[in-house]
PDB file of N, CA and C in Angstrom:
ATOM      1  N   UNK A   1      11.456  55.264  -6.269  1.00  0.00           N
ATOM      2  CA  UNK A   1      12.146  54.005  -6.464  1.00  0.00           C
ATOM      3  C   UNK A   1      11.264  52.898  -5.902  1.00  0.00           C
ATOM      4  N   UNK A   2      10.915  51.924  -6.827  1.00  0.00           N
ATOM      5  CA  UNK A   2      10.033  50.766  -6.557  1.00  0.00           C
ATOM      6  C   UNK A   2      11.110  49.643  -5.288  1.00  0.00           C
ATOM      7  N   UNK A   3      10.026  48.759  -4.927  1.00  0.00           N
ATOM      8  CA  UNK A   3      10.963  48.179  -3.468  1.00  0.00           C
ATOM      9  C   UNK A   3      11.723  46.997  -4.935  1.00  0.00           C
ATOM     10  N   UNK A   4      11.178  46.271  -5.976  1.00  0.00           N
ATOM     11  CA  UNK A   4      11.696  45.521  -6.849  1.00  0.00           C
ATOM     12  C   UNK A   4      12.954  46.288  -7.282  1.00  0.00           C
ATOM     13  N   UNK A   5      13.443  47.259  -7.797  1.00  0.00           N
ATOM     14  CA  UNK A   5      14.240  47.866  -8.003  1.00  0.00           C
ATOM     15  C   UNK A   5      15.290  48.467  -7.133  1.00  0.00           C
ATOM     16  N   UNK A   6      14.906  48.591  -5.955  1.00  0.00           N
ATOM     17  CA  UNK A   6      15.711  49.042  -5.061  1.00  0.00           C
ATOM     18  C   UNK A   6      16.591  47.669  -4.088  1.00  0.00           C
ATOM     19  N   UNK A   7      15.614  46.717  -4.524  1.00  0.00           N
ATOM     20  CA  UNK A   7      16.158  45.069  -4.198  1.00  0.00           C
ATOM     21  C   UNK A   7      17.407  44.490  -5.180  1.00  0.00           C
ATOM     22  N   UNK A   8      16.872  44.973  -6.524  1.00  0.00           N
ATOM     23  CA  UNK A   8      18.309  44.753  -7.628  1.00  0.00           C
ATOM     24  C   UNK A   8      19.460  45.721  -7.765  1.00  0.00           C
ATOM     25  N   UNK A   9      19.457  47.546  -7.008  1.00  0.00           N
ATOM     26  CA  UNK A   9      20.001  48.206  -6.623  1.00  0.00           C
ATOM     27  C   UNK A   9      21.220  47.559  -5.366  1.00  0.00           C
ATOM     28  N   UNK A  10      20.616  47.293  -4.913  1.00  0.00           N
ATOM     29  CA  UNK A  10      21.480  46.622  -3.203  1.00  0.00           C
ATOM     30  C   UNK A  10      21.955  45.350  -3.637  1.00  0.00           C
ATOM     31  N   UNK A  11      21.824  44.740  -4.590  1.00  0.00           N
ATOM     32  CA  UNK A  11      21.875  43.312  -4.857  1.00  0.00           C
ATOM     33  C   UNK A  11      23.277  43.647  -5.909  1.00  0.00           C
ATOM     34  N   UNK A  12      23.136  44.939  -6.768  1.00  0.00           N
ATOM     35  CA  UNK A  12      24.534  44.893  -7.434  1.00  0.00           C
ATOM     36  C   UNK A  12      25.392  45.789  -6.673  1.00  0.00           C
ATOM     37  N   UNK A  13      25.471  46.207  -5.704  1.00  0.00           N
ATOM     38  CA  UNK A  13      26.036  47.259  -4.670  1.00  0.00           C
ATOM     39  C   UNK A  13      27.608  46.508  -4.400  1.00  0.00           C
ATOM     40  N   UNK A  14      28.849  46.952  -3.946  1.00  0.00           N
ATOM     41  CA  UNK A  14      29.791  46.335  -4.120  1.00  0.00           C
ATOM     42  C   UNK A  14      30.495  47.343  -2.915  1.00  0.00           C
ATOM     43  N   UNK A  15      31.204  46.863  -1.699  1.00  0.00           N
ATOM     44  CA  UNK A  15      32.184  47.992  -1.003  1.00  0.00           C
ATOM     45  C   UNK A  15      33.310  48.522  -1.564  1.00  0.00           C
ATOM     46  N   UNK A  16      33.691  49.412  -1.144  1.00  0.00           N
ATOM     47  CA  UNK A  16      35.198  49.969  -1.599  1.00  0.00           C
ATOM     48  C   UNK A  16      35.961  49.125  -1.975  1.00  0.00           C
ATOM     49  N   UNK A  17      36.501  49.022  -3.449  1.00  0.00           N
ATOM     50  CA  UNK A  17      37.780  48.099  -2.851  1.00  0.00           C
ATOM     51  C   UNK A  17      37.561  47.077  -3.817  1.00  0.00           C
ATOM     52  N   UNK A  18      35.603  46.978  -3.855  1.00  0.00           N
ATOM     53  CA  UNK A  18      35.597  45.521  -4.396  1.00  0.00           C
ATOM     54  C   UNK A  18      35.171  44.981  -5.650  1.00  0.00           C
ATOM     55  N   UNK A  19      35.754  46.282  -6.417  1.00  0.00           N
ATOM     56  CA  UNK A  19      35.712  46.269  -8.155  1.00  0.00           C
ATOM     57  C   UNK A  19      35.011  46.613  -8.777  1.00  0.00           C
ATOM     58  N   UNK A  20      33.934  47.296  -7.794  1.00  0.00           N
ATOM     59  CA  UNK A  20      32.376  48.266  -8.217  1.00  0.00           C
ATOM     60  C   UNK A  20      32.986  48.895 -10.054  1.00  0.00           C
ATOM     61  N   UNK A  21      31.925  48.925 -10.921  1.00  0.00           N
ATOM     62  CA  UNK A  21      31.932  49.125 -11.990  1.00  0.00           C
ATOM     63  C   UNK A  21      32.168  50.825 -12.255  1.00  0.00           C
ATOM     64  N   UNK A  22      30.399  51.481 -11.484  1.00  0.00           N
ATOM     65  CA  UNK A  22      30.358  52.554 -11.429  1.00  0.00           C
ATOM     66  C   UNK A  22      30.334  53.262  -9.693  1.00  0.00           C
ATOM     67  N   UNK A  23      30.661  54.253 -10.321  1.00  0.00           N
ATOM     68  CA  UNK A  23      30.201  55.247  -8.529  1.00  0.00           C
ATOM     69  C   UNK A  23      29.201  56.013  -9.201  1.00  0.00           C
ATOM     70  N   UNK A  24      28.427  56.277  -8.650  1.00  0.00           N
ATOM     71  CA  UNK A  24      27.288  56.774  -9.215  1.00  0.00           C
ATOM     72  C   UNK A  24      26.665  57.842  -7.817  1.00  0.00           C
ATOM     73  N   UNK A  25      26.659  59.447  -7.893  1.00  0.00           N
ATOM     74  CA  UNK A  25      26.529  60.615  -6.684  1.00  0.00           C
ATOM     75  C   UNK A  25      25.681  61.011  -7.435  1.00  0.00           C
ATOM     76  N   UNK A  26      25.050  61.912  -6.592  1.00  0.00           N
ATOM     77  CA  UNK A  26      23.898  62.716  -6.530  1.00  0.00           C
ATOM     78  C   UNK A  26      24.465  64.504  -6.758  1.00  0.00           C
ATOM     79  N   UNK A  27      24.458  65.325  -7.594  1.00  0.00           N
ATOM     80  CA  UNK A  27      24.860  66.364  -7.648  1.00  0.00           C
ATOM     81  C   UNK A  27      23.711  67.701  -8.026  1.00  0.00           C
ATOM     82  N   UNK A  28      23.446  68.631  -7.309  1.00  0.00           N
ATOM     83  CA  UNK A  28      22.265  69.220  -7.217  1.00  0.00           C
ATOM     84  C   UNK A  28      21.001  68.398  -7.570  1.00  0.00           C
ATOM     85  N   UNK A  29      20.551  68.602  -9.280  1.00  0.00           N
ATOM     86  CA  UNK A  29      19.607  67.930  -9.083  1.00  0.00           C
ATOM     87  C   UNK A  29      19.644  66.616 -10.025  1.00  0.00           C
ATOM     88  N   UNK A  30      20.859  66.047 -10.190  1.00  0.00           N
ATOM     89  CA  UNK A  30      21.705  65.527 -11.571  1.00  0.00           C
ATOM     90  C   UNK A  30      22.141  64.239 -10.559  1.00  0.00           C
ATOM     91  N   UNK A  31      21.879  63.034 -11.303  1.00  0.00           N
ATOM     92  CA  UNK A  31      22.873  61.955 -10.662  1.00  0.00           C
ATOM     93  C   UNK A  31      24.021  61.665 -11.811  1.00  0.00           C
ATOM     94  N   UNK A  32      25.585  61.843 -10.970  1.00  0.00           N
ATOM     95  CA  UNK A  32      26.952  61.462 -11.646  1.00  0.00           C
ATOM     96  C   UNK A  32      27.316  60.237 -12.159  1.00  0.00           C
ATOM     97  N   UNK A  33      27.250  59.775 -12.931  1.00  0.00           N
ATOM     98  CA  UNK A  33      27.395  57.981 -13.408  1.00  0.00           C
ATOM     99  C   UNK A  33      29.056  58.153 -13.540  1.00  0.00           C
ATOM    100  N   UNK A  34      30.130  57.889 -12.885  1.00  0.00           N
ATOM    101  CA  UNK A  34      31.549  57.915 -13.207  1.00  0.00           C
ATOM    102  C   UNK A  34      32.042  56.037 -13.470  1.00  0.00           C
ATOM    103  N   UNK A  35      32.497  56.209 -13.988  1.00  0.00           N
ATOM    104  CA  UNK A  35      32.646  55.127 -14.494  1.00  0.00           C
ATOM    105  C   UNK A  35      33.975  53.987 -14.015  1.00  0.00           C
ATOM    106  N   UNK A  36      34.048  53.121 -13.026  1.00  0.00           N
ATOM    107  CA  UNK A  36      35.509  52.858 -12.719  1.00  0.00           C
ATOM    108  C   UNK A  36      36.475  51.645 -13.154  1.00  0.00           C
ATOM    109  N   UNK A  37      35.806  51.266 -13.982  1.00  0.00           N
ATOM    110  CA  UNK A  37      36.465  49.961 -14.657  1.00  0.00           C
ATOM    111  C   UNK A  37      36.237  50.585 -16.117  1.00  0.00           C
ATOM    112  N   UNK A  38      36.971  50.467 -17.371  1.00  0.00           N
ATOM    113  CA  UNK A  38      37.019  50.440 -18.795  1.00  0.00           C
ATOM    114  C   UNK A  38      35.350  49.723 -19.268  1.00  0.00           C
ATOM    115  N   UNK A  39      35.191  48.893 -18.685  1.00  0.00           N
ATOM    116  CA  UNK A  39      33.824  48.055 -19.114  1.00  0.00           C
ATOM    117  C   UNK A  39      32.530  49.356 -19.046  1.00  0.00           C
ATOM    118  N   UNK A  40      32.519  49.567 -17.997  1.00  0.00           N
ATOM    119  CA  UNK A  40      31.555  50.367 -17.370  1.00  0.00           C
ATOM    120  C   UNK A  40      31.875  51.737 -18.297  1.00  0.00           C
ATOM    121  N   UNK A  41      32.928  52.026 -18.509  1.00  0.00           N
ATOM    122  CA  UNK A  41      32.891  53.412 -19.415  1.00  0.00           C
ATOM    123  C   UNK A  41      32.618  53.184 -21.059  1.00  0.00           C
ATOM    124  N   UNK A  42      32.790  51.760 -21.292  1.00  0.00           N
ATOM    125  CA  UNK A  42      32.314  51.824 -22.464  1.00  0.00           C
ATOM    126  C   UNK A  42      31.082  51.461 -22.717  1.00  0.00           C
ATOM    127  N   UNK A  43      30.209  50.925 -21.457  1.00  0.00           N
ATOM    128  CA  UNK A  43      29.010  50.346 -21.849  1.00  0.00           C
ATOM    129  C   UNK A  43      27.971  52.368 -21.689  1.00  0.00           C
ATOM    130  N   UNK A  44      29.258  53.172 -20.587  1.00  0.00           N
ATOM    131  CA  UNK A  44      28.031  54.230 -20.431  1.00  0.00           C
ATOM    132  C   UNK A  44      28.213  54.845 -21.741  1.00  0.00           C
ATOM    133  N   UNK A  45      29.557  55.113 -22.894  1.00  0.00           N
ATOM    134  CA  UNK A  45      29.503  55.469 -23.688  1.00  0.00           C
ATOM    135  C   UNK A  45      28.750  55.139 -25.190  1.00  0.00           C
ATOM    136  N   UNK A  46      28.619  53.818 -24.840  1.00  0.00           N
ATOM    137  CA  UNK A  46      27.423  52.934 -25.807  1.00  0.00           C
ATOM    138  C   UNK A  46      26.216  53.267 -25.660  1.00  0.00           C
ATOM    139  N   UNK A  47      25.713  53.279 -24.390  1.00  0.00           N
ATOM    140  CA  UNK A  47      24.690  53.211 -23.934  1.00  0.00           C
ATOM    141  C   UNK A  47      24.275  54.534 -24.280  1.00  0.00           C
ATOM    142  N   UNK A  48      24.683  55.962 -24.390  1.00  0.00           N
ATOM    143  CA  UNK A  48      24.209  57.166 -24.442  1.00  0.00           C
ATOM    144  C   UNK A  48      24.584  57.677 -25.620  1.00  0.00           C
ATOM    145  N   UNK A  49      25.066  57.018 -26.681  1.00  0.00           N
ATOM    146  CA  UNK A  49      25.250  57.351 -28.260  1.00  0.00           C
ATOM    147  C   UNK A  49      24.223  58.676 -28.326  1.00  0.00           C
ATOM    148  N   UNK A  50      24.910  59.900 -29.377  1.00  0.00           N
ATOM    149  CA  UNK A  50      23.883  60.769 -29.245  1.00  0.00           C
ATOM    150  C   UNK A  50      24.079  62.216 -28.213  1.00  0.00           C
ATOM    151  N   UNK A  51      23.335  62.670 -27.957  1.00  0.00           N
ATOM    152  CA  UNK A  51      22.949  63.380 -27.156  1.00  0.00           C
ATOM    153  C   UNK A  51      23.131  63.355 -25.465  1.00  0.00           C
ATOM    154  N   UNK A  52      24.510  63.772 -24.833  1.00  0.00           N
ATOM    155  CA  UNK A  52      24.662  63.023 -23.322  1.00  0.00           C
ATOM    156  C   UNK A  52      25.509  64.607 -22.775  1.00  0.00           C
ATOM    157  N   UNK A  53      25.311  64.425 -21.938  1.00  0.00           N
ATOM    158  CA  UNK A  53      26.195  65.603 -20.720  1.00  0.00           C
ATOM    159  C   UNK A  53      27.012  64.733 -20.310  1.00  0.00           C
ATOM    160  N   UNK A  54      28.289  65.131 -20.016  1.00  0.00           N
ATOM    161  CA  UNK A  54      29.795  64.969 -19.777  1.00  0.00           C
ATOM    162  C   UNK A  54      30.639  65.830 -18.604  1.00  0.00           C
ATOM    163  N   UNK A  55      30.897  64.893 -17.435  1.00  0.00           N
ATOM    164  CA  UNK A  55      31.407  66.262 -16.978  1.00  0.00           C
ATOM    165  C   UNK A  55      33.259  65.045 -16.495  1.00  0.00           C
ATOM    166  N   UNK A  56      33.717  65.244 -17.809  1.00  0.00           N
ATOM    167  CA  UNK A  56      35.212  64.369 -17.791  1.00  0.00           C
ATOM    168  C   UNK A  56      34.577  63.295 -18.496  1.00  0.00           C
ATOM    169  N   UNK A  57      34.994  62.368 -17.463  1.00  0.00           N
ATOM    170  CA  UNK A  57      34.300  61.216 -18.221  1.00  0.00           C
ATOM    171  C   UNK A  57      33.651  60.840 -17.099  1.00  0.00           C
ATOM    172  N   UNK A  58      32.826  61.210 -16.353  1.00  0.00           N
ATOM    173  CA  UNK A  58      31.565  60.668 -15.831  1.00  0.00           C
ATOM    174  C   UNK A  58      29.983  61.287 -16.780  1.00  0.00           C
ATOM    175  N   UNK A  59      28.936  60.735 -16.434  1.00  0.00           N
ATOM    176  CA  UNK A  59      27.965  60.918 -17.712  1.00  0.00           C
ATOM    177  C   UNK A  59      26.910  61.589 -16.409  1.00  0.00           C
ATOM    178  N   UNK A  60      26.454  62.958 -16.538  1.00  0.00           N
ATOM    179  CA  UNK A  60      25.335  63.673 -15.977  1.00  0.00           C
ATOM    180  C   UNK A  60      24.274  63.323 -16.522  1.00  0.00           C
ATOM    181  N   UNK A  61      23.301  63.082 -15.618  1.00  0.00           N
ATOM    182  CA  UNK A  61      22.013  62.643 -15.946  1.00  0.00           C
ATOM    183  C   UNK A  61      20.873  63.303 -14.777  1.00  0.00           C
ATOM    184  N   UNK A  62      19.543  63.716 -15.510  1.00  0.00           N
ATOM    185  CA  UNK A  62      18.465  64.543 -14.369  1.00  0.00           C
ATOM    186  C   UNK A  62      18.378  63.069 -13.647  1.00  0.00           C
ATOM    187  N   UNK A  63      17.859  63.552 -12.393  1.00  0.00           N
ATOM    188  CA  UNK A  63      17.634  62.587 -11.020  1.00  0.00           C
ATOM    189  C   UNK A  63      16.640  61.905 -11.438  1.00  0.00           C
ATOM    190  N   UNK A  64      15.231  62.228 -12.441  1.00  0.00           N
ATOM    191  CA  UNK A  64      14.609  61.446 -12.485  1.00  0.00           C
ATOM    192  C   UNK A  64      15.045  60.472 -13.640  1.00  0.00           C
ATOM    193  N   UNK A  65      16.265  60.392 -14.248  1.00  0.00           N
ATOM    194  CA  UNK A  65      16.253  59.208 -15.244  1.00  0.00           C
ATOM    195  C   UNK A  65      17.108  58.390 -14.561  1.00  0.00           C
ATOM    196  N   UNK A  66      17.959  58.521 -13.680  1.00  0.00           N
ATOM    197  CA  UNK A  66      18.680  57.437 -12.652  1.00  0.00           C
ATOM    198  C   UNK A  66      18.596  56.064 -12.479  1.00  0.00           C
ATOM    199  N   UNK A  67      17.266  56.032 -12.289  1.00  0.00           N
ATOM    200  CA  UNK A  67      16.684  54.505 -12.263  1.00  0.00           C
ATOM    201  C   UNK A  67      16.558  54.146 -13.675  1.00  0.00           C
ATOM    202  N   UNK A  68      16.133  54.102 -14.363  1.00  0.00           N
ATOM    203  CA  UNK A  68      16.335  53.668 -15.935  1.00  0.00           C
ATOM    204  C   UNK A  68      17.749  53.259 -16.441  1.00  0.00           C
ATOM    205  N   UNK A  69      18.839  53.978 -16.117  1.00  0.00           N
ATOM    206  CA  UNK A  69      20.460  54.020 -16.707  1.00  0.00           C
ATOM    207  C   UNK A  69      20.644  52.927 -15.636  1.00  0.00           C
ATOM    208  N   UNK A  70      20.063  53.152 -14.565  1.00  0.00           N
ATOM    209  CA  UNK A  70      21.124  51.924 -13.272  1.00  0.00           C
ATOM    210  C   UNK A  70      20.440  50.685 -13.747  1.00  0.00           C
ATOM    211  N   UNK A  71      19.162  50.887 -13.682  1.00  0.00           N
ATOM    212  CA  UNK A  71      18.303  48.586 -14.470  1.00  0.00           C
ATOM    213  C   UNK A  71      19.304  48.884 -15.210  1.00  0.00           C
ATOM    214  N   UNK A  72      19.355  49.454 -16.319  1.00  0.00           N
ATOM    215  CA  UNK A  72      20.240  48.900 -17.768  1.00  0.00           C
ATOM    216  C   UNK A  72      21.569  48.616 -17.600  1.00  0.00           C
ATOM    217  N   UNK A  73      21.812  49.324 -16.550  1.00  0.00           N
ATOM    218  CA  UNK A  73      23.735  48.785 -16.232  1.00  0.00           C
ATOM    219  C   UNK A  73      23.686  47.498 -15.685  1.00  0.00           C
ATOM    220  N   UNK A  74      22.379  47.723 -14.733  1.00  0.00           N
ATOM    221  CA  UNK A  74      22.765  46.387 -13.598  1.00  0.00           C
ATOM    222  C   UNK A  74      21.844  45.133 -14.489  1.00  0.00           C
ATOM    223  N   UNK A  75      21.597  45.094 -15.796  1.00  0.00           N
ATOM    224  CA  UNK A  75      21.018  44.327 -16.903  1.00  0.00           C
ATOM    225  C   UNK A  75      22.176  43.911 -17.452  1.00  0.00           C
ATOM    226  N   UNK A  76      23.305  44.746 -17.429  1.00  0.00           N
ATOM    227  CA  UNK A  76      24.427  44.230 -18.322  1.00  0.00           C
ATOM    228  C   UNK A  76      25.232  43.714 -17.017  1.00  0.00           C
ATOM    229  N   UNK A  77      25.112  43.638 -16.086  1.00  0.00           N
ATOM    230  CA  UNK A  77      26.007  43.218 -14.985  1.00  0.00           C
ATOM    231  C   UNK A  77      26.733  44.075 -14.561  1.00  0.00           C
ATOM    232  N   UNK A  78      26.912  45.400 -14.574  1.00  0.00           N
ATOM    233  CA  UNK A  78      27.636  46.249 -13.824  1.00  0.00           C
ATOM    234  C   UNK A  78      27.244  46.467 -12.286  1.00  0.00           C
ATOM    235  N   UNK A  79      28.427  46.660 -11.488  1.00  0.00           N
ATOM    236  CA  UNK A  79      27.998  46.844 -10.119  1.00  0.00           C
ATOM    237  C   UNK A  79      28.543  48.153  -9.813  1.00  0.00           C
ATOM    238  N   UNK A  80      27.329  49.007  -8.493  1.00  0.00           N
ATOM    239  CA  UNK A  80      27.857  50.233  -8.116  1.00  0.00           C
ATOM    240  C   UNK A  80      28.693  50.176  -6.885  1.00  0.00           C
ATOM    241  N   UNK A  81      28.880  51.308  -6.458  1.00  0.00           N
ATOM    242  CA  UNK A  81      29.957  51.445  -5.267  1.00  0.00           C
ATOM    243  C   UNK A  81      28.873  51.872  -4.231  1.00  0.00           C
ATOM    244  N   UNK A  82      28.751  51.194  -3.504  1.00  0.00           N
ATOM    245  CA  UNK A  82      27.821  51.201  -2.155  1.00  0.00           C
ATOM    246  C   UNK A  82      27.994  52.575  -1.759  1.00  0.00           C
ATOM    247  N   UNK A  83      29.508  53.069  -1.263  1.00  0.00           N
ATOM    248  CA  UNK A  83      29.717  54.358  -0.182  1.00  0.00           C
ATOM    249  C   UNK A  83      29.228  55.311  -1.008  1.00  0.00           C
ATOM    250  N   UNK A  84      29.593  55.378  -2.374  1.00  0.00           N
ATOM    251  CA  UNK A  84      29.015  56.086  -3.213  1.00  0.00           C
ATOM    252  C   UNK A  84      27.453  56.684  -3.905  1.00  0.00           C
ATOM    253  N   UNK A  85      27.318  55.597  -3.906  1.00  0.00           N
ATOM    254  CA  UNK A  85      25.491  55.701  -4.164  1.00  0.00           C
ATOM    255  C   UNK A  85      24.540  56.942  -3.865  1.00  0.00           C
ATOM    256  N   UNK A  86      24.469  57.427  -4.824  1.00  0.00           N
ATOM    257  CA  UNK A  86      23.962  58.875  -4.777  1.00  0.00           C
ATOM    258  C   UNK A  86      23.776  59.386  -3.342  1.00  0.00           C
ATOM    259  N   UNK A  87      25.096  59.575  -2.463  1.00  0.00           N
ATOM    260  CA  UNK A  87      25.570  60.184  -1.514  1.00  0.00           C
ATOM    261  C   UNK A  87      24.599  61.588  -1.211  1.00  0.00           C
TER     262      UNK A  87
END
């Protein structure tokens, strides 16, 4: 993770509570994109037209594409859940 990216990471970061878009965890070697507002589930369902892993309705993704899906969320203005953040 570049320090530019990890500056727009913390910059869309949001506490509990405070309307965070996605929660986004770390699961073996997979980061969880769950989605917590309607916006955010339809932009991850737009966004991955095609070919996507599903586990409910959060969207599995390998650890190294993480950073790519989070610029593009936090491009559309989505914010993550701080406590959450690939925990």
């Amino acid at each position: 993770m570049n320090d530019a990216f990890r500056d727009r990471l913390v910059a869309a970061m949001r506490s509990p509570g405070q309307g965070a878009d996605i929660a986004a965890t770390h699961v073996a070697g997979f980061a969880r994109f769950e989605p917590l507002t309607e916006r955010a589930g339809e932009w991850l369902r737009t966004a991955t037209a095609g070919e996507a892993t599903w586990d409910g309705d959060a969207l599995m993704v390998e650890i190294r594409y993480m950073p790519l899906l989070a610029e593009a969320a936090i491009a559309e203005g989505l914010t993550f859940e701080r406590d959450e953040l690939l925990n």
